[in-house]
N, C-alpha and C. Protein backbone atom coordinates (compact mmCIF):
# COMPACT_ATOMS: atom_id res chain seq x y z
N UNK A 1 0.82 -1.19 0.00
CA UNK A 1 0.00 0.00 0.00
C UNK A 1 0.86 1.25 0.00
N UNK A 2 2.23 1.51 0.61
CA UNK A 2 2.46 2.42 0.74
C UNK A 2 3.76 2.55 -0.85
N UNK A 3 3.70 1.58 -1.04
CA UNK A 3 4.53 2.19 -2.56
C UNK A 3 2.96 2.24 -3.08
N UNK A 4 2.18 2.19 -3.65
CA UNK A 4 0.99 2.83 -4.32
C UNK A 4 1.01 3.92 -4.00
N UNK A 5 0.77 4.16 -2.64
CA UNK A 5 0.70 5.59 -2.14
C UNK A 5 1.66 6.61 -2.97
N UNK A 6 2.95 5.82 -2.63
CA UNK A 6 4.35 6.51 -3.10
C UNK A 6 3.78 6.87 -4.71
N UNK A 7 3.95 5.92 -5.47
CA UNK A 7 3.84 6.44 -6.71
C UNK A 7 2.77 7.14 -6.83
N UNK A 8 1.63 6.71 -6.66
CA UNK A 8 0.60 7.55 -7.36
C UNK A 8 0.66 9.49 -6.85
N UNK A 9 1.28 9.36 -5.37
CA UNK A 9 1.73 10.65 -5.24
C UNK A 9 2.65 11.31 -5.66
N UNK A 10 4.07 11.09 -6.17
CA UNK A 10 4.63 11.17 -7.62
C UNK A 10 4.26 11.75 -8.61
N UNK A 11 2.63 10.93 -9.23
CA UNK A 11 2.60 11.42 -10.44
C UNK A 11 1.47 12.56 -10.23
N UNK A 12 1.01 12.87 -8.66
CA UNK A 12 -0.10 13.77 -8.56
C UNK A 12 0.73 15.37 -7.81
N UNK A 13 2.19 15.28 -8.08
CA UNK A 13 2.95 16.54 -7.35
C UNK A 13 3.47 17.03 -8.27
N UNK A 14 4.04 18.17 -8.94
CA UNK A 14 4.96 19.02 -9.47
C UNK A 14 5.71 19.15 -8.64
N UNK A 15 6.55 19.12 -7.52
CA UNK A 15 7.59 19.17 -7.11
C UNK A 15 8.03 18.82 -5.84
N UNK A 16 9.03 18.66 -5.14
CA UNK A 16 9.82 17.82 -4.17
C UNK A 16 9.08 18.36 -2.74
N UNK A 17 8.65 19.32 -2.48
CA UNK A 17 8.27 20.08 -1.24
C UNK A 17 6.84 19.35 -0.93
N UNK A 18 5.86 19.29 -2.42
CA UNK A 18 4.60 19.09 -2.81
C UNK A 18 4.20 17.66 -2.37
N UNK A 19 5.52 17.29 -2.56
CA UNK A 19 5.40 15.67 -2.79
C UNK A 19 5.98 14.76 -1.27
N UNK A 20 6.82 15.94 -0.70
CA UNK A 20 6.98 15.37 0.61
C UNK A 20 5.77 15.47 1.75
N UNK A 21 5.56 16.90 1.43
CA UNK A 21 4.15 17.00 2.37
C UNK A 21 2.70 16.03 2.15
N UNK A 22 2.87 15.98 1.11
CA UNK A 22 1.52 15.19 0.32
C UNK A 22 2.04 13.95 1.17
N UNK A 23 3.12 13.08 0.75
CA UNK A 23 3.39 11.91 1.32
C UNK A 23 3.25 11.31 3.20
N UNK A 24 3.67 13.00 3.59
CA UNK A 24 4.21 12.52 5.02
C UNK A 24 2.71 12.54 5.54
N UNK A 25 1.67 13.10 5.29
CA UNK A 25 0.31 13.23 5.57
C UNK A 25 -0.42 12.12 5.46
N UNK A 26 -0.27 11.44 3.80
CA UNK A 26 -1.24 10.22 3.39
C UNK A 26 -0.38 9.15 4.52
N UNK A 27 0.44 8.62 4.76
CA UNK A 27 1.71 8.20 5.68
C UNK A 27 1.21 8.06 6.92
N UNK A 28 0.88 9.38 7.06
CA UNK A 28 0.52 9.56 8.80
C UNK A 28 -1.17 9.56 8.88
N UNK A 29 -1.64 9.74 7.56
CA UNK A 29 -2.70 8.98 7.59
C UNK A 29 -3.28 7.58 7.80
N UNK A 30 -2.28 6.62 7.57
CA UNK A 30 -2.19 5.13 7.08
C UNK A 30 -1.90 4.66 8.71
N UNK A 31 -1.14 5.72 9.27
CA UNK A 31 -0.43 5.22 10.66
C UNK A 31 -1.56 5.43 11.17
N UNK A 32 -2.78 6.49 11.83
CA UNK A 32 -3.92 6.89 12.51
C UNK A 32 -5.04 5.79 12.72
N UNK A 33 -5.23 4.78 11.28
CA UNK A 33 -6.10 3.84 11.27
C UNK A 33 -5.41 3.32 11.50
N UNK A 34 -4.29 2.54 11.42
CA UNK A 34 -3.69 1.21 11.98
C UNK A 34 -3.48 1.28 13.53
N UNK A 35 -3.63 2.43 13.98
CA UNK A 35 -3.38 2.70 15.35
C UNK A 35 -4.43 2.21 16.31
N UNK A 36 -5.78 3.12 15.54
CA UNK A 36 -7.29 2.47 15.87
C UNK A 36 -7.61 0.96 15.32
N UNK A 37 -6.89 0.03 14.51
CA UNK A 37 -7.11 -1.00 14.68
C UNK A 37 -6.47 -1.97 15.55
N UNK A 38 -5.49 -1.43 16.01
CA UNK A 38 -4.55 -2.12 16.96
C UNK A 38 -5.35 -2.29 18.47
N UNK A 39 -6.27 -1.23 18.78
CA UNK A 39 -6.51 -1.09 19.83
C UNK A 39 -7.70 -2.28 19.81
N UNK A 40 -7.61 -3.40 20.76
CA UNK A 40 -8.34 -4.59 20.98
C UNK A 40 -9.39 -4.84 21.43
N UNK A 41 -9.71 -3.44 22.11
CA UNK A 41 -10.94 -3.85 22.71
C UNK A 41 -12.15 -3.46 22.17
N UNK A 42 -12.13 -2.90 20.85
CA UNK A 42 -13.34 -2.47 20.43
C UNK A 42 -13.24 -2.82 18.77
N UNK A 43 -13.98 -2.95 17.83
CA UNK A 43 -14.10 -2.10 16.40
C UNK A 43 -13.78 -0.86 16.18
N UNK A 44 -13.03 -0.99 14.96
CA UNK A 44 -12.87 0.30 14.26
C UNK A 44 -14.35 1.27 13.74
N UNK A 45 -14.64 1.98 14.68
CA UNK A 45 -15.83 2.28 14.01
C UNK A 45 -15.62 3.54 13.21
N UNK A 46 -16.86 4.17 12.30
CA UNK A 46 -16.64 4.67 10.78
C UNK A 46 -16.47 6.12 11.67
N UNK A 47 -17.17 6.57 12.74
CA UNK A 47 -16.72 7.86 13.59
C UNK A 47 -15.65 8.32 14.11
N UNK A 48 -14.90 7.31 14.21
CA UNK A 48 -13.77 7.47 14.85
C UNK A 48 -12.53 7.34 13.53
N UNK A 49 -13.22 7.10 12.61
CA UNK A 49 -11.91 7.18 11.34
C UNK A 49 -12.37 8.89 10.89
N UNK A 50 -13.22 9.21 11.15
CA UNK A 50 -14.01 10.46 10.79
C UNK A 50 -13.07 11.81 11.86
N UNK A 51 -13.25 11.03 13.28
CA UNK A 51 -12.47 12.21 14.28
C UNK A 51 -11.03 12.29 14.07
N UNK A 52 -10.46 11.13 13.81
CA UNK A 52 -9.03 11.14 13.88
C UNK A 52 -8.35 12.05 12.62
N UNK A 53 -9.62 12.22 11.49
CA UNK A 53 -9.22 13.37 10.53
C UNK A 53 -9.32 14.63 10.64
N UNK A 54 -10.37 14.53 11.63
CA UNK A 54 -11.34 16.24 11.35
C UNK A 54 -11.29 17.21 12.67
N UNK A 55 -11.20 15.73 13.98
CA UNK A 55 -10.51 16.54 14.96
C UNK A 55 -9.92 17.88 15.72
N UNK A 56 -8.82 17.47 14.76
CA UNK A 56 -8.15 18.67 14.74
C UNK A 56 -8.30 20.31 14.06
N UNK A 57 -9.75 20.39 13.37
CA UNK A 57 -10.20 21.09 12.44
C UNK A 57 -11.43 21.88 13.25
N UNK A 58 -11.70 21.13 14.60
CA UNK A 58 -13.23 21.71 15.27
C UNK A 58 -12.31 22.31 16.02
N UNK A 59 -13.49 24.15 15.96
CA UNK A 59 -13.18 24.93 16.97
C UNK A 59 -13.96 24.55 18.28
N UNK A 60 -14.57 23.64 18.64
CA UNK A 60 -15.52 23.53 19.79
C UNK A 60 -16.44 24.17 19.51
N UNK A 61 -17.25 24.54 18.81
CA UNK A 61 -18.30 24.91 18.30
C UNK A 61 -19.45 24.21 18.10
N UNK A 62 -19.07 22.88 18.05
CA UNK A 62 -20.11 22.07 17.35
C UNK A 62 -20.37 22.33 15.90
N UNK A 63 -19.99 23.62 15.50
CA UNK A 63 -20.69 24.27 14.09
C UNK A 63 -19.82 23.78 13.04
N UNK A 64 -18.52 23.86 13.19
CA UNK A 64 -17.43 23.63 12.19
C UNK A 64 -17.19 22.12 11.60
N UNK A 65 -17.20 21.39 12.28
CA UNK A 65 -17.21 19.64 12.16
C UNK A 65 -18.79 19.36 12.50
N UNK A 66 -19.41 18.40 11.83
CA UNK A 66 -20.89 18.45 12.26
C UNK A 66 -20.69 16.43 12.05
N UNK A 67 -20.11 16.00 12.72
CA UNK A 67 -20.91 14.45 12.87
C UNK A 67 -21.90 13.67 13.11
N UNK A 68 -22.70 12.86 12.32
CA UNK A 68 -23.65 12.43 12.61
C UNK A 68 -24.51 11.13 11.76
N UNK A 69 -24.22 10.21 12.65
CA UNK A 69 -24.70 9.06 12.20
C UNK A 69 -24.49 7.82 13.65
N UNK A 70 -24.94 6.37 13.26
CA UNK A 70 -24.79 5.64 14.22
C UNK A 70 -23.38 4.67 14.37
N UNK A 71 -23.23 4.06 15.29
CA UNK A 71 -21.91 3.41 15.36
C UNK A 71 -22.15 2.54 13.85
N UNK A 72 -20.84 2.50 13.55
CA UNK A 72 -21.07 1.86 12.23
C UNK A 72 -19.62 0.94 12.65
N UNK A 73 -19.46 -0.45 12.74
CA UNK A 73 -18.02 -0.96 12.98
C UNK A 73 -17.45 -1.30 11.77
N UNK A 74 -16.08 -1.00 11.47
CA UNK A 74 -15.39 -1.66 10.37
C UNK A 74 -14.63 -3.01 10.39
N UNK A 75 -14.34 -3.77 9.40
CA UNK A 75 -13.41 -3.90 9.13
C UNK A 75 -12.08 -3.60 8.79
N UNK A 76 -11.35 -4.15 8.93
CA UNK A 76 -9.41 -4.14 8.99
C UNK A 76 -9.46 -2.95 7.57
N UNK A 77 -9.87 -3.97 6.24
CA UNK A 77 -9.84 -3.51 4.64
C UNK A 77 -10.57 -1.94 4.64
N UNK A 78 -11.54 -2.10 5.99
CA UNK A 78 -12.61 -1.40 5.24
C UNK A 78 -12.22 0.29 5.90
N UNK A 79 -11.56 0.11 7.13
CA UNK A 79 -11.28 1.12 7.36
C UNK A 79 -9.92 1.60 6.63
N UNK A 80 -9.14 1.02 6.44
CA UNK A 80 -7.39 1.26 5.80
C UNK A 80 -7.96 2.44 4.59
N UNK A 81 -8.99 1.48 3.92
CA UNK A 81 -9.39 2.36 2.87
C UNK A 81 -10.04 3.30 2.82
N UNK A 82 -11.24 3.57 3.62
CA UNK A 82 -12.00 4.62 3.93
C UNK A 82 -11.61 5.93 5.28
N UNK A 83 -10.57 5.26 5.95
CA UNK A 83 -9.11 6.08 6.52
C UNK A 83 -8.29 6.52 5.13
N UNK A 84 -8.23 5.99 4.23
CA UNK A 84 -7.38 7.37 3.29
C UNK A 84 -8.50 7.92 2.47
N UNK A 85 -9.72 7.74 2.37
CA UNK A 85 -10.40 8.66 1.60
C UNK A 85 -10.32 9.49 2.45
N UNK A 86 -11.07 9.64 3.79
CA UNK A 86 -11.17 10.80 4.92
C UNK A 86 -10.33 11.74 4.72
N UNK A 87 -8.97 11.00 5.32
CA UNK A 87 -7.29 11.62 4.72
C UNK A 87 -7.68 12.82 3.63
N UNK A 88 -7.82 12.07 2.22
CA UNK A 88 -8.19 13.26 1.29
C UNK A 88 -8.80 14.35 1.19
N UNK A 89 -10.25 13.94 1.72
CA UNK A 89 -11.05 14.56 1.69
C UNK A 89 -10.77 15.83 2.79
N UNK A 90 -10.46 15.45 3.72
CA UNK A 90 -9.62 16.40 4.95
C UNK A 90 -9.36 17.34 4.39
N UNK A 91 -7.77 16.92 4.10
CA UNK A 91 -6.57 17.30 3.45
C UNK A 91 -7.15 18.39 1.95
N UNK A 92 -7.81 18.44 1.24
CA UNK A 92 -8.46 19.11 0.44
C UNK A 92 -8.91 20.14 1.32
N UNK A 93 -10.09 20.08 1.97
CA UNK A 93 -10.78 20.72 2.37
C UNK A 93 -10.16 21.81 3.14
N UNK A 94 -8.58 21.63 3.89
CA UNK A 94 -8.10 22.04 4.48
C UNK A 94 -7.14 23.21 3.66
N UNK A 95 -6.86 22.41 2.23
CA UNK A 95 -6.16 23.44 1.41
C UNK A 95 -6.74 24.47 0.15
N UNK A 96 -8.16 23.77 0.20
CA UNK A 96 -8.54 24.68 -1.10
C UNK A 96 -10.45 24.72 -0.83
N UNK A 97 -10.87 24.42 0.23
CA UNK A 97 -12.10 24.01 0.79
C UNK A 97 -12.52 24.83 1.90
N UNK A 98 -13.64 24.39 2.43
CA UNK A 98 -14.08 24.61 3.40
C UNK A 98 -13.32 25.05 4.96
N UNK A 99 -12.53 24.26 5.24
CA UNK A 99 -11.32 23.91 5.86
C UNK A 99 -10.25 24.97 5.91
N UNK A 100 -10.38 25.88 4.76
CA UNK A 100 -9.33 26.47 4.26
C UNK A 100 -9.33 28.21 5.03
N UNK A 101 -10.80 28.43 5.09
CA UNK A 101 -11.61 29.52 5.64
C UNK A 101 -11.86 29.72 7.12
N UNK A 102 -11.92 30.53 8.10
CA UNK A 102 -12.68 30.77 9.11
C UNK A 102 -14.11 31.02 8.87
N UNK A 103 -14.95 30.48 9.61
CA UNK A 103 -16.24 29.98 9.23
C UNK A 103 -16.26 28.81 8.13
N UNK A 104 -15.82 28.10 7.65
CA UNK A 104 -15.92 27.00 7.11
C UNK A 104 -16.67 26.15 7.93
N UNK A 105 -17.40 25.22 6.99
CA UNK A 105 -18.29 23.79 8.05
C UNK A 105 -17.60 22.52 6.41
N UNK A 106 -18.03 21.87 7.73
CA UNK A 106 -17.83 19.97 7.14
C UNK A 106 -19.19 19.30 7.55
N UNK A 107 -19.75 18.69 7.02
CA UNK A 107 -20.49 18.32 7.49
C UNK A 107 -20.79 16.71 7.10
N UNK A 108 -20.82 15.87 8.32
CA UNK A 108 -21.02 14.24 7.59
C UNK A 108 -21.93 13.79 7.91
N UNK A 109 -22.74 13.01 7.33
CA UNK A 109 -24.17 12.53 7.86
C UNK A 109 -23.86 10.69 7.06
N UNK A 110 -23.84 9.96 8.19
CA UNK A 110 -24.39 8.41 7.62
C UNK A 110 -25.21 7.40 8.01
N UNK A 111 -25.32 6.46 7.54
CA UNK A 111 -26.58 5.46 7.48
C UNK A 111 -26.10 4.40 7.31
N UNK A 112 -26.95 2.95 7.81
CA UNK A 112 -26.62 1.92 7.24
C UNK A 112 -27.96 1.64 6.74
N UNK A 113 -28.08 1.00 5.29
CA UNK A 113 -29.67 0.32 4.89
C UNK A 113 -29.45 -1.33 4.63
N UNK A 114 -30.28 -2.15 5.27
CA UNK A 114 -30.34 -3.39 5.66
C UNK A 114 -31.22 -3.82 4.34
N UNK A 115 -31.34 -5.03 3.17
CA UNK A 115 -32.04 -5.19 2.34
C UNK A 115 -31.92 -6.78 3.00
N UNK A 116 -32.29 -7.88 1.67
CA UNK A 116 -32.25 -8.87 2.19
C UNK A 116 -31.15 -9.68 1.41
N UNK A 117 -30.32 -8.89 1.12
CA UNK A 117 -28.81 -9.71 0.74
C UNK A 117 -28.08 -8.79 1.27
N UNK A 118 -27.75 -7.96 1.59
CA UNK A 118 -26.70 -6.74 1.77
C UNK A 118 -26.78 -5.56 3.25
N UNK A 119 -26.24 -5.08 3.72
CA UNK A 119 -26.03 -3.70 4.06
C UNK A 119 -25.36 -2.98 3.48
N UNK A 120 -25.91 -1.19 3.31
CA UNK A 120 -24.93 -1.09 2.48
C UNK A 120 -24.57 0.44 3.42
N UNK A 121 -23.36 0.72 3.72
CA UNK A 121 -23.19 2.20 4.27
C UNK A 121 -23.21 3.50 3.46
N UNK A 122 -23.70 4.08 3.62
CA UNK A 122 -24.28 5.33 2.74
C UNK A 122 -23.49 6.35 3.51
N UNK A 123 -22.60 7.64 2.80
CA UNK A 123 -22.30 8.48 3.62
C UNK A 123 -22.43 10.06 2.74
N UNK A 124 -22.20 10.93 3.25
CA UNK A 124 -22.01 12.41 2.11
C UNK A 124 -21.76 13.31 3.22
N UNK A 125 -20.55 13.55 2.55
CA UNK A 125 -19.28 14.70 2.83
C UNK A 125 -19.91 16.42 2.40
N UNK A 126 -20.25 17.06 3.38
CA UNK A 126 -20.60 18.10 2.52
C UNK A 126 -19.76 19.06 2.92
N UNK A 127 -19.09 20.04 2.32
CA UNK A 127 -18.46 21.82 2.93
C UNK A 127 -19.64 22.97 2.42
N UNK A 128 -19.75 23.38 3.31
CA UNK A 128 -19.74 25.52 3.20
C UNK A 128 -19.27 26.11 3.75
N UNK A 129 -19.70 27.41 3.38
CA UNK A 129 -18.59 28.42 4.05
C UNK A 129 -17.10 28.44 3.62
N UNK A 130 -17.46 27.91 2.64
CA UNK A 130 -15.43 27.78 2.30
C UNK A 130 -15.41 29.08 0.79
N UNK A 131 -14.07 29.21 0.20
CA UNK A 131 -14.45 30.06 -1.05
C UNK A 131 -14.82 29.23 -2.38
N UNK A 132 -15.79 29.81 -3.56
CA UNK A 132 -15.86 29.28 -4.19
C UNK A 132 -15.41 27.87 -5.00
N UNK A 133 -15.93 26.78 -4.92
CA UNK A 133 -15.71 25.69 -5.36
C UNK A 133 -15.95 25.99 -6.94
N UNK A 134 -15.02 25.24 -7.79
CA UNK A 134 -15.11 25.35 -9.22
C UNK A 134 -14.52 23.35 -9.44
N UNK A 135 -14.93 23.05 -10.84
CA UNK A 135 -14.27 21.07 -10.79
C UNK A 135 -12.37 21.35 -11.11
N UNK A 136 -12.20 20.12 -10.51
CA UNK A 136 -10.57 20.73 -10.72
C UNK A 136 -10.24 20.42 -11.91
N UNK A 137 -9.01 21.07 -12.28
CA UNK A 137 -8.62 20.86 -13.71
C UNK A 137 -7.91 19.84 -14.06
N UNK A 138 -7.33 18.99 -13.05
CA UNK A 138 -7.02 17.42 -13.30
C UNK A 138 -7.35 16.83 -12.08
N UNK A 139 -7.34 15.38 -12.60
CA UNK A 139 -7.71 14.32 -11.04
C UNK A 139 -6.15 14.12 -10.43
N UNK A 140 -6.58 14.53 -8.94
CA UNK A 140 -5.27 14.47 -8.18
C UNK A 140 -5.49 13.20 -7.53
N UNK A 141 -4.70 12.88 -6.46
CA UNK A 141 -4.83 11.81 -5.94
C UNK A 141 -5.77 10.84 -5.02
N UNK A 142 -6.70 12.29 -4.49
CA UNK A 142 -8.18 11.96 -3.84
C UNK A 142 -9.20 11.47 -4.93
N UNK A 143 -8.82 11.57 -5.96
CA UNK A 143 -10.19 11.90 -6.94
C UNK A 143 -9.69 10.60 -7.78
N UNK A 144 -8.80 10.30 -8.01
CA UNK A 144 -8.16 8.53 -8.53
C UNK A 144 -8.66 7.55 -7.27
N UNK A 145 -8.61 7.71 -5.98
CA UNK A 145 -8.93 7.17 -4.97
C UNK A 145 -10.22 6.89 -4.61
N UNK A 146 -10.67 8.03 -5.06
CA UNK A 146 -12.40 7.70 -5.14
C UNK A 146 -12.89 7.13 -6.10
N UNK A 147 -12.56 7.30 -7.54
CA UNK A 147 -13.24 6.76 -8.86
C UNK A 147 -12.64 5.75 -8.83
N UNK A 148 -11.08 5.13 -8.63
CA UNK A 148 -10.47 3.92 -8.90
C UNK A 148 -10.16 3.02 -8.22
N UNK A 149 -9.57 3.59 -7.19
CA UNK A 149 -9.03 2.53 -5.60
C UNK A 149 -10.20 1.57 -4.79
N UNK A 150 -11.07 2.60 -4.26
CA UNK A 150 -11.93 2.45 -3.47
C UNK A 150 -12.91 2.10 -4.52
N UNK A 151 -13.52 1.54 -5.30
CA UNK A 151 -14.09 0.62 -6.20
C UNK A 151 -13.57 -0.79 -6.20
N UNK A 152 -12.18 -0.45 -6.76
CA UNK A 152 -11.54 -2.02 -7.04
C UNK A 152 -11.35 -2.73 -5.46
N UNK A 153 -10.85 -1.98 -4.31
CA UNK A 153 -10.73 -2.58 -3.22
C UNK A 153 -11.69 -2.84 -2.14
N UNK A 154 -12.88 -1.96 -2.38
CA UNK A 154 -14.06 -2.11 -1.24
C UNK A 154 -15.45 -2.08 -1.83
N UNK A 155 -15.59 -2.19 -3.10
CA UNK A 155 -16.79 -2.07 -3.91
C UNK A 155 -17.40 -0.45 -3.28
N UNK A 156 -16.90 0.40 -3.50
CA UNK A 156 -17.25 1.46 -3.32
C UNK A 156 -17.95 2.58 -3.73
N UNK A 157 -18.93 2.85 -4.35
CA UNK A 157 -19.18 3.96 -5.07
C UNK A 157 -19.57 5.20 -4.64
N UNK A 158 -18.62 6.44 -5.65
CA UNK A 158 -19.05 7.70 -5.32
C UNK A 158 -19.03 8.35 -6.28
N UNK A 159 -19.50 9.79 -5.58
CA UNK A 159 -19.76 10.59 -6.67
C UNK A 159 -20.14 12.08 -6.01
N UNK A 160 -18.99 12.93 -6.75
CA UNK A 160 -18.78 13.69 -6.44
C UNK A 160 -18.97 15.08 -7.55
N UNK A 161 -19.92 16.40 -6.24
CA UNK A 161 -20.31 17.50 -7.24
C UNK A 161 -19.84 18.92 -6.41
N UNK A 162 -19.26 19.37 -7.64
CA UNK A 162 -18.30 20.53 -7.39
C UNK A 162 -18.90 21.34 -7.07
N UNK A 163 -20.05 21.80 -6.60
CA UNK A 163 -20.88 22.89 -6.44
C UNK A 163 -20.41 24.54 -6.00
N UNK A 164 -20.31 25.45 -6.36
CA UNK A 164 -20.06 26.83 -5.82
C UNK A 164 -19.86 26.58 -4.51
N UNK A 165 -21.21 26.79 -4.01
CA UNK A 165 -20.84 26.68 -2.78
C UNK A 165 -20.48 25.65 -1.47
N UNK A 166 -19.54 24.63 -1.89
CA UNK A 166 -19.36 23.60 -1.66
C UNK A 166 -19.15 22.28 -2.01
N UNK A 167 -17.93 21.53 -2.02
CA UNK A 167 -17.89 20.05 -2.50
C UNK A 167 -19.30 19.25 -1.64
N UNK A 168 -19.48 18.13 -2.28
CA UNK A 168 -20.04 17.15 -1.98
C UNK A 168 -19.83 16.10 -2.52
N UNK A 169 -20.09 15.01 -1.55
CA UNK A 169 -19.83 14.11 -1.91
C UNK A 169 -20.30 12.40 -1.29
N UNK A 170 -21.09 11.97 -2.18
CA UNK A 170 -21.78 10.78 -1.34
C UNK A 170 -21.33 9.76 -1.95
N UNK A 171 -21.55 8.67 -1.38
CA UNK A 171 -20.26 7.54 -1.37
C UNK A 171 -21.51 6.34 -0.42
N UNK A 172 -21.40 5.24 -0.94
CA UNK A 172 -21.87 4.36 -0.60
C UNK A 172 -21.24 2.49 -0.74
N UNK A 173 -20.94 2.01 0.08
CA UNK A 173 -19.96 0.91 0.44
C UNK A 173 -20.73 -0.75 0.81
N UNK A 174 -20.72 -1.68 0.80
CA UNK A 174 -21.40 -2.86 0.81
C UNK A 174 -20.38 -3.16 2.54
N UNK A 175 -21.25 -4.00 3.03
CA UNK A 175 -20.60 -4.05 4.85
C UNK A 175 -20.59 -5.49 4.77
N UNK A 176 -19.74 -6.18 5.35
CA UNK A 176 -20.20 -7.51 5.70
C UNK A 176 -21.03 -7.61 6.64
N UNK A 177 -21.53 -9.17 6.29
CA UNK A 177 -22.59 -9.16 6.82
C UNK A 177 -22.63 -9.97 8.25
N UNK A 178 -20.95 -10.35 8.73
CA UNK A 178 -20.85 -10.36 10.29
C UNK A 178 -21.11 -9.34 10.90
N UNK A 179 -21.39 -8.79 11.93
CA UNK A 179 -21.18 -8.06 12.96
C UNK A 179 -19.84 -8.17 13.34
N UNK A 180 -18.86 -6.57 13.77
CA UNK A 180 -17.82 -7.05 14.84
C UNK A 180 -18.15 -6.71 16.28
N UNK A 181 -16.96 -7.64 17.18
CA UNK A 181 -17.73 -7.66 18.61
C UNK A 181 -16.82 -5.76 18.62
């Protein structure tokens, strides 16, 4: 995973500064979930891959980070991977987003829907308050991660709209159908 990381961040930097910071982040992203899976006594749950990104981004406000959904537990696969979308999505938001602004919001809202073959986790990433959103002019490394990675590795789908006033982005994932303790 982390030579993928390596290269594909490579070909998503123009230069050595771009490419170290980009790296040491997705990196120390990769380290945050493995940290929360190490810990034994519980599941990785989908909130806590959510705080360990965004965390650091709430003024205590309640207003700025807005979480909200039910315990959702992961898997090992399921968080590694949906721990570096977060990562991205963060990490964006923080440099050209919502994130980027005083008064900025994030806002996450998820679900699980129960059918009779499947669960499937439903989530959407929203910002305001940030400056104008426009679509970017190439796919960087969040946006290969969402259309390509997180498909081939977790049956993932998303889809994402550049809106003025705000990215969005909803994303929906298939769960196994154990429970973890």
């Amino acid at each position: 995973m982390v030579q993928a990381i390596t290269a594909s961040t490579a070909r998503a930097t123009d230069n050595i500064e771009d490419f170290k910071t980009a790296l040491f982040g997705r990196i120390q992203s990769l380290a945050k979930t493995h940290l929360l899976l190490s810990d034994e006594e519980r599941a990785v749950k989908f909130a806590d891959i959510l705080r360990s990104e965004l965390d650091a981004f709430d003024d205590g406000t309640s207003e700025r980070i807005v979480l909200r959904g039910l315990d959702v537990p992961l898997t090992s696969q399921l968080a590694v991977s949906l721990g570096m979308a977060i990562h991205e999505l963060s990490a964006n938001a923080a440099r050209y987003g919502a994130l980027s602004v005083y008064g900025g919001k994030v806002e996450v809202t998820w679900s699980v829907t129960i059918d009779a073959t499947r669960r499937t986790l439903m989530f959407d990433w929203a910002e305001s308050g940030g400056p104008p959103v426009a679509q970017p002019l190439r796919q960087g490394f969040g946006s290969r991660l969402l259309a390509l990675v997180l498909p081939a590795q977790i049956q993932a789908r998303s889809r994402a709209e550049f809106a003025p006033h705000g990215l969005r982005l909803h994303c929906e994932l298939p769960l196994p159908t154990v429970t973890l303790a």
